[in-house]
PDB file of N, CA and C in Angstrom:
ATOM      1  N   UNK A   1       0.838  -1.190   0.000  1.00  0.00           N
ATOM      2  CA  UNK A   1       0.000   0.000   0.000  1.00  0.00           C
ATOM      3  C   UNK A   1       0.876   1.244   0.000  1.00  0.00           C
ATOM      4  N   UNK A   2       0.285   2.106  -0.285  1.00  0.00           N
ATOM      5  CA  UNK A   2       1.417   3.641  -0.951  1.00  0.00           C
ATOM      6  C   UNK A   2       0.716   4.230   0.185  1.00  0.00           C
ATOM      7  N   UNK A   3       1.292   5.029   1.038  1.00  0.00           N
ATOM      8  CA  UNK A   3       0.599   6.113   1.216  1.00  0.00           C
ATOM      9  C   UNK A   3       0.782   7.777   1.026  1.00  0.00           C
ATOM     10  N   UNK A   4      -0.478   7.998   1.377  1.00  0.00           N
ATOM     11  CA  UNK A   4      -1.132   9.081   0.532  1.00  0.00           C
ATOM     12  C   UNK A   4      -0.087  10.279   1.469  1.00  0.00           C
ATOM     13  N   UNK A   5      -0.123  11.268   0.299  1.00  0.00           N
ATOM     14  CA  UNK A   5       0.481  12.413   0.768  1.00  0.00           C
ATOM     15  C   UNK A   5      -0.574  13.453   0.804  1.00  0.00           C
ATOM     16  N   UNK A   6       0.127  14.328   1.681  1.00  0.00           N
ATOM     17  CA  UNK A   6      -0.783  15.395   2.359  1.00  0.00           C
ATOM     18  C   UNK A   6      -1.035  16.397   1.185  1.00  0.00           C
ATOM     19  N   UNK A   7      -1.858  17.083   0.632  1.00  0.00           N
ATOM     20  CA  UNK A   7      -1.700  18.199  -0.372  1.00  0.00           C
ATOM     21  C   UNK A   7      -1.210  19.534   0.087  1.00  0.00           C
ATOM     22  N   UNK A   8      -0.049  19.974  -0.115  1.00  0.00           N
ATOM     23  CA  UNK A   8       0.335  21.560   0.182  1.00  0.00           C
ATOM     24  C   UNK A   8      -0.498  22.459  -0.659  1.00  0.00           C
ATOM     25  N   UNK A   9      -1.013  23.785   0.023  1.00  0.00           N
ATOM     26  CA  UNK A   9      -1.693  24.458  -0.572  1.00  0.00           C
ATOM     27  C   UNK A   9      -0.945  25.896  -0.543  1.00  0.00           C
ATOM     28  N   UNK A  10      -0.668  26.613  -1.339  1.00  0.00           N
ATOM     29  CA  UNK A  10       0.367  28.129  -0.921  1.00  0.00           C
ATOM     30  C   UNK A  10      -0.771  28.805  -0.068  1.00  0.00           C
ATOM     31  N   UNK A  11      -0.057  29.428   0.788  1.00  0.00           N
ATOM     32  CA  UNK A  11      -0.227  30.780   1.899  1.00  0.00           C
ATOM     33  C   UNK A  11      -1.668  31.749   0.846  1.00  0.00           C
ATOM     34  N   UNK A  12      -1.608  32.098  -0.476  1.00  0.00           N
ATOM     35  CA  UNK A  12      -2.147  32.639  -1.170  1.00  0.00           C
ATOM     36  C   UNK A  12      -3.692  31.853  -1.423  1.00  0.00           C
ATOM     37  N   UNK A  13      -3.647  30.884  -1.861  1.00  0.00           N
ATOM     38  CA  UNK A  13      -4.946  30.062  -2.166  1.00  0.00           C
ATOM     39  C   UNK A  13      -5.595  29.662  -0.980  1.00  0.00           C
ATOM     40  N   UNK A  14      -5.158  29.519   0.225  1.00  0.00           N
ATOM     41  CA  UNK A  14      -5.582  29.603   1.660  1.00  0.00           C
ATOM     42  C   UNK A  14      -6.440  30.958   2.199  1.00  0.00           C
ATOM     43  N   UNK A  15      -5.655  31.832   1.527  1.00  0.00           N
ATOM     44  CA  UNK A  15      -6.351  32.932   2.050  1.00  0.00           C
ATOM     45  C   UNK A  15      -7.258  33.333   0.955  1.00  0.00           C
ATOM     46  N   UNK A  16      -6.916  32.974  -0.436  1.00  0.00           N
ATOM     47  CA  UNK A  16      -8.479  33.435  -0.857  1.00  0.00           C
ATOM     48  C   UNK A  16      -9.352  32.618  -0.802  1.00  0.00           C
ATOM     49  N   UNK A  17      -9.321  30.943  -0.528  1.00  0.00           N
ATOM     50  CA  UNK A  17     -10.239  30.084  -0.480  1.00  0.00           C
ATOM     51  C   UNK A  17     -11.437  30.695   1.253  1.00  0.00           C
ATOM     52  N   UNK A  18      -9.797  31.039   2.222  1.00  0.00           N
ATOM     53  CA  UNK A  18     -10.957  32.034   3.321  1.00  0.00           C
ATOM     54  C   UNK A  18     -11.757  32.737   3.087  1.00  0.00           C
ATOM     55  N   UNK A  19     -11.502  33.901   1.894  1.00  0.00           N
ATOM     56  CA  UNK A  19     -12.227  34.986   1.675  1.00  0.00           C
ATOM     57  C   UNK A  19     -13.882  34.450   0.964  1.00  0.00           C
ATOM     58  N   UNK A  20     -13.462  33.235  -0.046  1.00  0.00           N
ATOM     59  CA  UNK A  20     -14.926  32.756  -0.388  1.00  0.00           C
ATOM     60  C   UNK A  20     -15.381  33.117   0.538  1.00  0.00           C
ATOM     61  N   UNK A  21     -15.375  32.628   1.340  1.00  0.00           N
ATOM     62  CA  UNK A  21     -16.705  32.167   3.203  1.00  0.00           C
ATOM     63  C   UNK A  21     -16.617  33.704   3.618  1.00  0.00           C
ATOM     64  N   UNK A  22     -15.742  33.988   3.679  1.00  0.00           N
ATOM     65  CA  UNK A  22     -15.703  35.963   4.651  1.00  0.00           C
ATOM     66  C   UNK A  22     -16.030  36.815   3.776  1.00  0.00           C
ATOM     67  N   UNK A  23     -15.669  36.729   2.367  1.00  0.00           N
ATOM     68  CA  UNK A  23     -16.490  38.037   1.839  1.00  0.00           C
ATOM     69  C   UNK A  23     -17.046  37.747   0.599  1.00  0.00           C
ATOM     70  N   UNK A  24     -16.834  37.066   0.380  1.00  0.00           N
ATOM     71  CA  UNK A  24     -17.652  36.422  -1.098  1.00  0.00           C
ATOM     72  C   UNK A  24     -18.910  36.031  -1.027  1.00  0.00           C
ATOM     73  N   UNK A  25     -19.874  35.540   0.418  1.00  0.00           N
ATOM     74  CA  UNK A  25     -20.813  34.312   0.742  1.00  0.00           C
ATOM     75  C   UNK A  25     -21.042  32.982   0.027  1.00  0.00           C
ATOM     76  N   UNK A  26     -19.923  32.986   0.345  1.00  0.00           N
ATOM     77  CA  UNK A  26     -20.462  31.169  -0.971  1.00  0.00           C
ATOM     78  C   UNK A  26     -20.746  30.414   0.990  1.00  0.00           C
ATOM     79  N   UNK A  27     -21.098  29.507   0.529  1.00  0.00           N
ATOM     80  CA  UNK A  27     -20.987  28.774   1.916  1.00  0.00           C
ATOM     81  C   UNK A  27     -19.950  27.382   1.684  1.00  0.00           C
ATOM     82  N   UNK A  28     -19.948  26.970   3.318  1.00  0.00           N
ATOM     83  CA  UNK A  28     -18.543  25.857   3.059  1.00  0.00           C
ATOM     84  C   UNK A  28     -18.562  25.076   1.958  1.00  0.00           C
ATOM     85  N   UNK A  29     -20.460  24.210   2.160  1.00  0.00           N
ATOM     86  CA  UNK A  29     -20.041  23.014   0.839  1.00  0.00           C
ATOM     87  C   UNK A  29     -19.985  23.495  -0.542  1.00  0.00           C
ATOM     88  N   UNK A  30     -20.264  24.966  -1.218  1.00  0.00           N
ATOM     89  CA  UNK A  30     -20.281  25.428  -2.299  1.00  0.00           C
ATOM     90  C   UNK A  30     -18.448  25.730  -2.271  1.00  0.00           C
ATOM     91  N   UNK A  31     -18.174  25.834  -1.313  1.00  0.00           N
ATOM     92  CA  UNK A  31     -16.861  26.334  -1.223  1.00  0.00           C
ATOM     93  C   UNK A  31     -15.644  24.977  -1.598  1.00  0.00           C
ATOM     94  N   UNK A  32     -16.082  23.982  -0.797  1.00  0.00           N
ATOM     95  CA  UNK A  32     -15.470  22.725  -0.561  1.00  0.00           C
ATOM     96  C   UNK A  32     -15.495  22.202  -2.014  1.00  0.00           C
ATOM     97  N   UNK A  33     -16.747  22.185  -2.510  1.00  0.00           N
ATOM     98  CA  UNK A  33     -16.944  21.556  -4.093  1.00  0.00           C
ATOM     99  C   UNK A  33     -15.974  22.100  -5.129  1.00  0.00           C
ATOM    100  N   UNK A  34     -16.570  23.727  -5.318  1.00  0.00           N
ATOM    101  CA  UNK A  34     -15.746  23.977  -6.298  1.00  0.00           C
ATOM    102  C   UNK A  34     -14.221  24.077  -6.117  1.00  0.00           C
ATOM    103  N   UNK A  35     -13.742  24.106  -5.077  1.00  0.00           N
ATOM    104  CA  UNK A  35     -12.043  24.107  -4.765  1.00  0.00           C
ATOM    105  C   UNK A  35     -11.400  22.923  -4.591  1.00  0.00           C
ATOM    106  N   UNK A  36     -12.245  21.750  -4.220  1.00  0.00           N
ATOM    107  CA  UNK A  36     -11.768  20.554  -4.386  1.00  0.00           C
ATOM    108  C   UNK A  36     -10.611  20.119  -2.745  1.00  0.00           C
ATOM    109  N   UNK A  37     -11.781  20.718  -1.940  1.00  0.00           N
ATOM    110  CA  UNK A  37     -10.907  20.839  -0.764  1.00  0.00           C
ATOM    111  C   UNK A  37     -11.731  19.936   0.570  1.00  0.00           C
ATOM    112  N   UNK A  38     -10.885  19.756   1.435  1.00  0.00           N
ATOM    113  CA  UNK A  38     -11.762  19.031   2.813  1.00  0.00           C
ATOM    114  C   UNK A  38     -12.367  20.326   3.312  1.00  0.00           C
ATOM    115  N   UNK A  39     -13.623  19.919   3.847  1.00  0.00           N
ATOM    116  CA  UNK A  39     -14.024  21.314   4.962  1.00  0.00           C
ATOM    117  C   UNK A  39     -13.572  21.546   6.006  1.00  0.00           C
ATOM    118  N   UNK A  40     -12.603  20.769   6.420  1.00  0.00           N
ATOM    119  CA  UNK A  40     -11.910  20.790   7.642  1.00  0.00           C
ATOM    120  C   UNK A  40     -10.622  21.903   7.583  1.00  0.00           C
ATOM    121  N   UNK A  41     -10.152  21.538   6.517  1.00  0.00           N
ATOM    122  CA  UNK A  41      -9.193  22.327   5.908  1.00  0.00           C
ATOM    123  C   UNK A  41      -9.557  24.109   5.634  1.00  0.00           C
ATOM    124  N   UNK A  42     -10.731  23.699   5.159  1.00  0.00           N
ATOM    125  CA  UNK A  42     -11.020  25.083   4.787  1.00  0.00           C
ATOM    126  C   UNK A  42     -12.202  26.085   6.163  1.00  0.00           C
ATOM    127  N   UNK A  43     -12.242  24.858   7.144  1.00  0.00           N
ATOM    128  CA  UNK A  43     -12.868  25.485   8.606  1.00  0.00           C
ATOM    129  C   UNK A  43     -11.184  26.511   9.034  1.00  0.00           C
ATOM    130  N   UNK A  44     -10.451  25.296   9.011  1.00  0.00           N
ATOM    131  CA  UNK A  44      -8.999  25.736   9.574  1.00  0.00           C
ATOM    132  C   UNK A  44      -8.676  27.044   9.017  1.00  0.00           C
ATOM    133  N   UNK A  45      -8.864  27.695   7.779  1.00  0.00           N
ATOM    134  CA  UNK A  45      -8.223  28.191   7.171  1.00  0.00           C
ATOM    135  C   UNK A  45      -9.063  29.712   7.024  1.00  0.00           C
ATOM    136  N   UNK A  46     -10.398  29.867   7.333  1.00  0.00           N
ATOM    137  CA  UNK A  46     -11.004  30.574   7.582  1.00  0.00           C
ATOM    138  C   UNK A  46     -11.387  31.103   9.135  1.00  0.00           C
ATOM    139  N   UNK A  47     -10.954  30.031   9.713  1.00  0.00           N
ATOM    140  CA  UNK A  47     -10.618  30.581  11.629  1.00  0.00           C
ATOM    141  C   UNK A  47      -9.552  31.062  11.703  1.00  0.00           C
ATOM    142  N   UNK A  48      -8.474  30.688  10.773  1.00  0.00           N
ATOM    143  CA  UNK A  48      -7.156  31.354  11.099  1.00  0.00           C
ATOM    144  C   UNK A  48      -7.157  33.104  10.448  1.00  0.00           C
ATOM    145  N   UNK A  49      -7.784  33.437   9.451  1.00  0.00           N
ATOM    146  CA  UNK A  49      -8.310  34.085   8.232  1.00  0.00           C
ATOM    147  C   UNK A  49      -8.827  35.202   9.657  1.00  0.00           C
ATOM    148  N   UNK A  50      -9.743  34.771  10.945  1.00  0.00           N
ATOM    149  CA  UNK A  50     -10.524  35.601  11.435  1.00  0.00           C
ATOM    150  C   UNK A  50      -9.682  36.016  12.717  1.00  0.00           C
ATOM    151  N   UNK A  51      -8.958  35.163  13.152  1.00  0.00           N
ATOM    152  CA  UNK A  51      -8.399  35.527  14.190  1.00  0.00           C
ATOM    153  C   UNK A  51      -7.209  36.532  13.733  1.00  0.00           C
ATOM    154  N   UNK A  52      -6.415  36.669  12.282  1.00  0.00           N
ATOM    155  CA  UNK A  52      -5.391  37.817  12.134  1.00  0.00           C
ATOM    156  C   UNK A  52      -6.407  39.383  11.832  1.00  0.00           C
ATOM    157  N   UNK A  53      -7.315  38.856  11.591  1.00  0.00           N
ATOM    158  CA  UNK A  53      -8.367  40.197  11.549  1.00  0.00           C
ATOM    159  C   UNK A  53      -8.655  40.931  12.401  1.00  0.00           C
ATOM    160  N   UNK A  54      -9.034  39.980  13.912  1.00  0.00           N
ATOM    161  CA  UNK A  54      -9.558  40.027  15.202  1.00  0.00           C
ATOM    162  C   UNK A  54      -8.838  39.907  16.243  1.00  0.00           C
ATOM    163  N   UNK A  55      -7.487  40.307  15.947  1.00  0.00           N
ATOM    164  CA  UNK A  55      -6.425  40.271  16.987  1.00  0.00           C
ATOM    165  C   UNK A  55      -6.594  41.355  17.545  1.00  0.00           C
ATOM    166  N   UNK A  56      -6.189  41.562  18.552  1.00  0.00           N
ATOM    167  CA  UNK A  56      -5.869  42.995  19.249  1.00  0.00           C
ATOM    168  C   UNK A  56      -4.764  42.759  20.132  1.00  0.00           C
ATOM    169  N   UNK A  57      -4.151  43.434  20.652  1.00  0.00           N
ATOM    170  CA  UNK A  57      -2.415  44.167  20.997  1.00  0.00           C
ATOM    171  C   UNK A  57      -2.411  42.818  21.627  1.00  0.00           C
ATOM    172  N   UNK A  58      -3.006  42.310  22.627  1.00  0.00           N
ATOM    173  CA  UNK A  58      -3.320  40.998  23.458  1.00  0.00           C
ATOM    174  C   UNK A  58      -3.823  40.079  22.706  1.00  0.00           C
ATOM    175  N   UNK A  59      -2.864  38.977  22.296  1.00  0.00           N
ATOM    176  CA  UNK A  59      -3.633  37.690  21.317  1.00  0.00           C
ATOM    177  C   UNK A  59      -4.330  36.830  22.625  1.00  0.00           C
ATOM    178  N   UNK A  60      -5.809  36.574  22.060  1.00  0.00           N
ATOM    179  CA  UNK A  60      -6.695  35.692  23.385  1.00  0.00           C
ATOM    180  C   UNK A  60      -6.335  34.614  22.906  1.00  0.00           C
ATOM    181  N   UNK A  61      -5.827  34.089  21.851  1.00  0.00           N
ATOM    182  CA  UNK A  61      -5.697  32.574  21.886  1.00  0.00           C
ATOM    183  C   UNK A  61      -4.210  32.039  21.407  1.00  0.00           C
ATOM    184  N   UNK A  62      -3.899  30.985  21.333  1.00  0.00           N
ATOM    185  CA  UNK A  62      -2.449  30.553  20.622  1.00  0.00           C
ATOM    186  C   UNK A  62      -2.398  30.510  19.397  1.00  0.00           C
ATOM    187  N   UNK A  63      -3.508  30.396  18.776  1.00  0.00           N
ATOM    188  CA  UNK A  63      -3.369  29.979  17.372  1.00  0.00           C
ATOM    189  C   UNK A  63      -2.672  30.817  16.297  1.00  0.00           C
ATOM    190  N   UNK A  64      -2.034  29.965  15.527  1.00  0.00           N
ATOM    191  CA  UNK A  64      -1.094  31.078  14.329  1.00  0.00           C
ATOM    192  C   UNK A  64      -2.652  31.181  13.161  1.00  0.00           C
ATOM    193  N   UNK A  65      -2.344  32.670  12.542  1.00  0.00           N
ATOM    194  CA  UNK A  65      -2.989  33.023  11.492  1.00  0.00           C
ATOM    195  C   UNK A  65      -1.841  32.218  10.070  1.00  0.00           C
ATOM    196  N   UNK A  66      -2.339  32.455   9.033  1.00  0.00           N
ATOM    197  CA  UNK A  66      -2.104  31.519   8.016  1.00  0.00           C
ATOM    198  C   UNK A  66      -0.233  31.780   7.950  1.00  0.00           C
ATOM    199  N   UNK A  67      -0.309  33.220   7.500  1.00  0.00           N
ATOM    200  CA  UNK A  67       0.928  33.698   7.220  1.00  0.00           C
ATOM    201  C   UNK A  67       1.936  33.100   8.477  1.00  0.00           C
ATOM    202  N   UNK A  68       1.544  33.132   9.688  1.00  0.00           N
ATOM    203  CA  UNK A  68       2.471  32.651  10.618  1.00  0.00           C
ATOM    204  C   UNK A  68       3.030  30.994  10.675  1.00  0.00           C
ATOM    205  N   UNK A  69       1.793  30.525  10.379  1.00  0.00           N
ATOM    206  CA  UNK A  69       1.751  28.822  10.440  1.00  0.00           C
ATOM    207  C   UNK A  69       2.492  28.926   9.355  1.00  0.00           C
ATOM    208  N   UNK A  70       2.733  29.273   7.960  1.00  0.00           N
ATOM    209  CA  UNK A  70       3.692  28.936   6.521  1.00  0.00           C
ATOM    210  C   UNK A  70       4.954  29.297   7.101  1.00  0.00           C
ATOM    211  N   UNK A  71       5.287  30.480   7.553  1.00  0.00           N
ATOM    212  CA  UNK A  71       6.523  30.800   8.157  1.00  0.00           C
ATOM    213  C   UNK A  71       7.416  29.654   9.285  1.00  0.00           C
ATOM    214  N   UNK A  72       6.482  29.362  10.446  1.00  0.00           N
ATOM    215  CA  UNK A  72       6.883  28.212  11.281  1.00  0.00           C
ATOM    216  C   UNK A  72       7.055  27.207  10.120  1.00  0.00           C
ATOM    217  N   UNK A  73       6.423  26.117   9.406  1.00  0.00           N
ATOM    218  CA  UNK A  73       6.735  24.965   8.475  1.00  0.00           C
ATOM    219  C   UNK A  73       7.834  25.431   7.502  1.00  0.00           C
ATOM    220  N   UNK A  74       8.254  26.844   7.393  1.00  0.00           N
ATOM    221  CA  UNK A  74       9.573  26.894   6.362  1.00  0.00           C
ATOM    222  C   UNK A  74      10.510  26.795   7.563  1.00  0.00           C
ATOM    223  N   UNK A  75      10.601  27.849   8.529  1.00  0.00           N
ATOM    224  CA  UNK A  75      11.629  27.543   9.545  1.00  0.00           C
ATOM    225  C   UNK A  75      11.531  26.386  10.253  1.00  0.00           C
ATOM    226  N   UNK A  76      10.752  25.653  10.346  1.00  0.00           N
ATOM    227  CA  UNK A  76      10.839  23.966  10.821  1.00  0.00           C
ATOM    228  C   UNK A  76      12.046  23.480   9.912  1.00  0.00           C
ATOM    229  N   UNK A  77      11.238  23.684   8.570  1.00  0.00           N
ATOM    230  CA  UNK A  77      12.390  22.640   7.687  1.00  0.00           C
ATOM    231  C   UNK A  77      13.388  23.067   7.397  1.00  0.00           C
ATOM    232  N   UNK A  78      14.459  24.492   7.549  1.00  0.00           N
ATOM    233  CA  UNK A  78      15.008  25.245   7.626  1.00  0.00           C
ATOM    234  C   UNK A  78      16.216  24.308   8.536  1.00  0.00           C
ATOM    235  N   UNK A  79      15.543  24.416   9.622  1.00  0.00           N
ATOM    236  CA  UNK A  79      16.100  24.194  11.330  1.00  0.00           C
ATOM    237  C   UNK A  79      16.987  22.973  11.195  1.00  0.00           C
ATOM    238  N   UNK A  80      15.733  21.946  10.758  1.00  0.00           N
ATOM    239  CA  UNK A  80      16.110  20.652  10.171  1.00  0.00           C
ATOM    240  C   UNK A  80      17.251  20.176   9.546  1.00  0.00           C
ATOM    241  N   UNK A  81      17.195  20.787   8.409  1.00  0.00           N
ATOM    242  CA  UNK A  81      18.225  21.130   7.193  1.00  0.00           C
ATOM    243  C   UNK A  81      19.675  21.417   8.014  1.00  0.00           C
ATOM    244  N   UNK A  82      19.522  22.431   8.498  1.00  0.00           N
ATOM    245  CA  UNK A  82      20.745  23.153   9.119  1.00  0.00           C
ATOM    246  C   UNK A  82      21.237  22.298  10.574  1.00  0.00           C
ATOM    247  N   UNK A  83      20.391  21.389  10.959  1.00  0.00           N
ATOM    248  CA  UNK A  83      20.927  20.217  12.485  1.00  0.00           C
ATOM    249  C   UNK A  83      21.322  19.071  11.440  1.00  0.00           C
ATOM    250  N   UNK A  84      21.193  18.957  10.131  1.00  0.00           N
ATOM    251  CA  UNK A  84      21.512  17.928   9.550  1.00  0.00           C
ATOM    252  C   UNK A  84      23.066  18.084   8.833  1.00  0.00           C
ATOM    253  N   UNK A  85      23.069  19.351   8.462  1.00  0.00           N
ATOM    254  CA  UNK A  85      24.375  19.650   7.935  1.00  0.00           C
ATOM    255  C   UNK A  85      25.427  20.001   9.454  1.00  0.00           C
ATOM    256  N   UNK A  86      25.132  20.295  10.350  1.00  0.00           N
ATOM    257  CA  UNK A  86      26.163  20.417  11.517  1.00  0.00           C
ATOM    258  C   UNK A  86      26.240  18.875  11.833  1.00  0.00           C
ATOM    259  N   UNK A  87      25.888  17.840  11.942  1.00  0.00           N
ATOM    260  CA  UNK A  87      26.240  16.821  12.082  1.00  0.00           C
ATOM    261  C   UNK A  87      27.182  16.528  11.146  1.00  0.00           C
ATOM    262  N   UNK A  88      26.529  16.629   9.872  1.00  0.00           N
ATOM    263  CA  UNK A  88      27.589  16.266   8.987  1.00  0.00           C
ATOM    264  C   UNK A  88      29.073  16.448   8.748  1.00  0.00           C
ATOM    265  N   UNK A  89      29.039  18.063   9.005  1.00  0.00           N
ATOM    266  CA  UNK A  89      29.954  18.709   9.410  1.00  0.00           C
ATOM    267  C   UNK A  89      31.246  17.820  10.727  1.00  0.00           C
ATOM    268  N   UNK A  90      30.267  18.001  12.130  1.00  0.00           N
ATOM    269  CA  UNK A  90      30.882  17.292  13.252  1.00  0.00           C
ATOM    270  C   UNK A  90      31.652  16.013  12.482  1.00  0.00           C
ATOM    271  N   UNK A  91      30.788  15.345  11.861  1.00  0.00           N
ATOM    272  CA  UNK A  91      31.302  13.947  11.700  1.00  0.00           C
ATOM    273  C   UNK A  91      32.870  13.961  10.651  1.00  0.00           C
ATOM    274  N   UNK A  92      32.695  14.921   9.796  1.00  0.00           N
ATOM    275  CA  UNK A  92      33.819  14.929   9.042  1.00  0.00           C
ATOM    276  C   UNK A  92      34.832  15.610   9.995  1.00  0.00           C
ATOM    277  N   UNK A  93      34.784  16.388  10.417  1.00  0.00           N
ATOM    278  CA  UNK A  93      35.705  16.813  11.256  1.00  0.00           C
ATOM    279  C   UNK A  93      36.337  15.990  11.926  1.00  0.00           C
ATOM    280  N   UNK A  94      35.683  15.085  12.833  1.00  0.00           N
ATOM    281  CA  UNK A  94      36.093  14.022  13.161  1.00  0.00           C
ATOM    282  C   UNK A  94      36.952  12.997  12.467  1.00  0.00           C
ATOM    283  N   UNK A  95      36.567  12.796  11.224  1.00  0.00           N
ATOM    284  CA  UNK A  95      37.512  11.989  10.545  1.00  0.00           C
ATOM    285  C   UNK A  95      38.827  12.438   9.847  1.00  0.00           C
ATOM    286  N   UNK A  96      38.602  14.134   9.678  1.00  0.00           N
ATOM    287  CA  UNK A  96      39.945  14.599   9.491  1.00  0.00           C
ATOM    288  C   UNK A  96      41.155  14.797  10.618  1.00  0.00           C
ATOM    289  N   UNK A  97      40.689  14.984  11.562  1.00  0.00           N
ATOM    290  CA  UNK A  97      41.453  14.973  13.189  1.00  0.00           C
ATOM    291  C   UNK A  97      42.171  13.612  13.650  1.00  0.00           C
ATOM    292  N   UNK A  98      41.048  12.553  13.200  1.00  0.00           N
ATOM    293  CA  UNK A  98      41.771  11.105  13.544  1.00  0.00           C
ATOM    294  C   UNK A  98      42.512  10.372  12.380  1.00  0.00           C
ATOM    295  N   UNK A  99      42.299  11.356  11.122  1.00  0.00           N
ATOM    296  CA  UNK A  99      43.479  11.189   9.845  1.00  0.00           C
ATOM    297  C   UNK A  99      44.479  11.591  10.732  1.00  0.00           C
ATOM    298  N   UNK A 100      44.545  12.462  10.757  1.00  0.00           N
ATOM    299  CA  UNK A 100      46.054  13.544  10.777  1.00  0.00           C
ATOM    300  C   UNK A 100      46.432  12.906  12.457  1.00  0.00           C
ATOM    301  N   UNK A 101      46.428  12.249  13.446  1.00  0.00           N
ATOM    302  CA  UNK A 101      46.715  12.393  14.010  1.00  0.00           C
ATOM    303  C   UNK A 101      48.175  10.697  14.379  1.00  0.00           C
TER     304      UNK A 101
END
């Protein structure tokens, strides 16, 4: 069995698939149909859509708005990337030190 991969959607099509529901009035399942999307996805994506709207100086909740959540998943894999090459690094180092020695 293969499994299924997650679909990435850009920061951009997130936020206008929000705007259907916030300023367009389509409703979810008119929304869900023609975009070819879960409604879960697009609940997520229109709560996040309301809370960068509805922030004030004091955030009441934890949740990242869209733009923040894309930013965290690039610097996740960023982070990643860069603990993978310092190992790499360490390890060669290591083998040039116990050359030469």
């Amino acid at each position: 069995m293969s499994e299924r991969k997650k679909p990435h959607y850009s920061l951009e099509f997130k936020r206008d698939a929000a705007q259907l529901i916030l300023s367009k009035g389509y409703t979810y399942p008119e929304a869900t149909t023609s975009l070819g999307i879960s409604a879960s996805a697009l609940r997520k994506w229109v709560n996040a859509e309301k809370g960068q709207t509805l922030k004030t100086d004091k955030p009441v909740n934890s949740e990242l708005n869209l733009a923040e959540h894309d930013e965290l998943l690039r610097l996740r894999k960023e982070n990643a990337r860069l603990k993978m090459e310092r190992e790499i690094l360490k390890k060669a180092s290591a083998c040039v030190t116990q050359k030469h020695q």
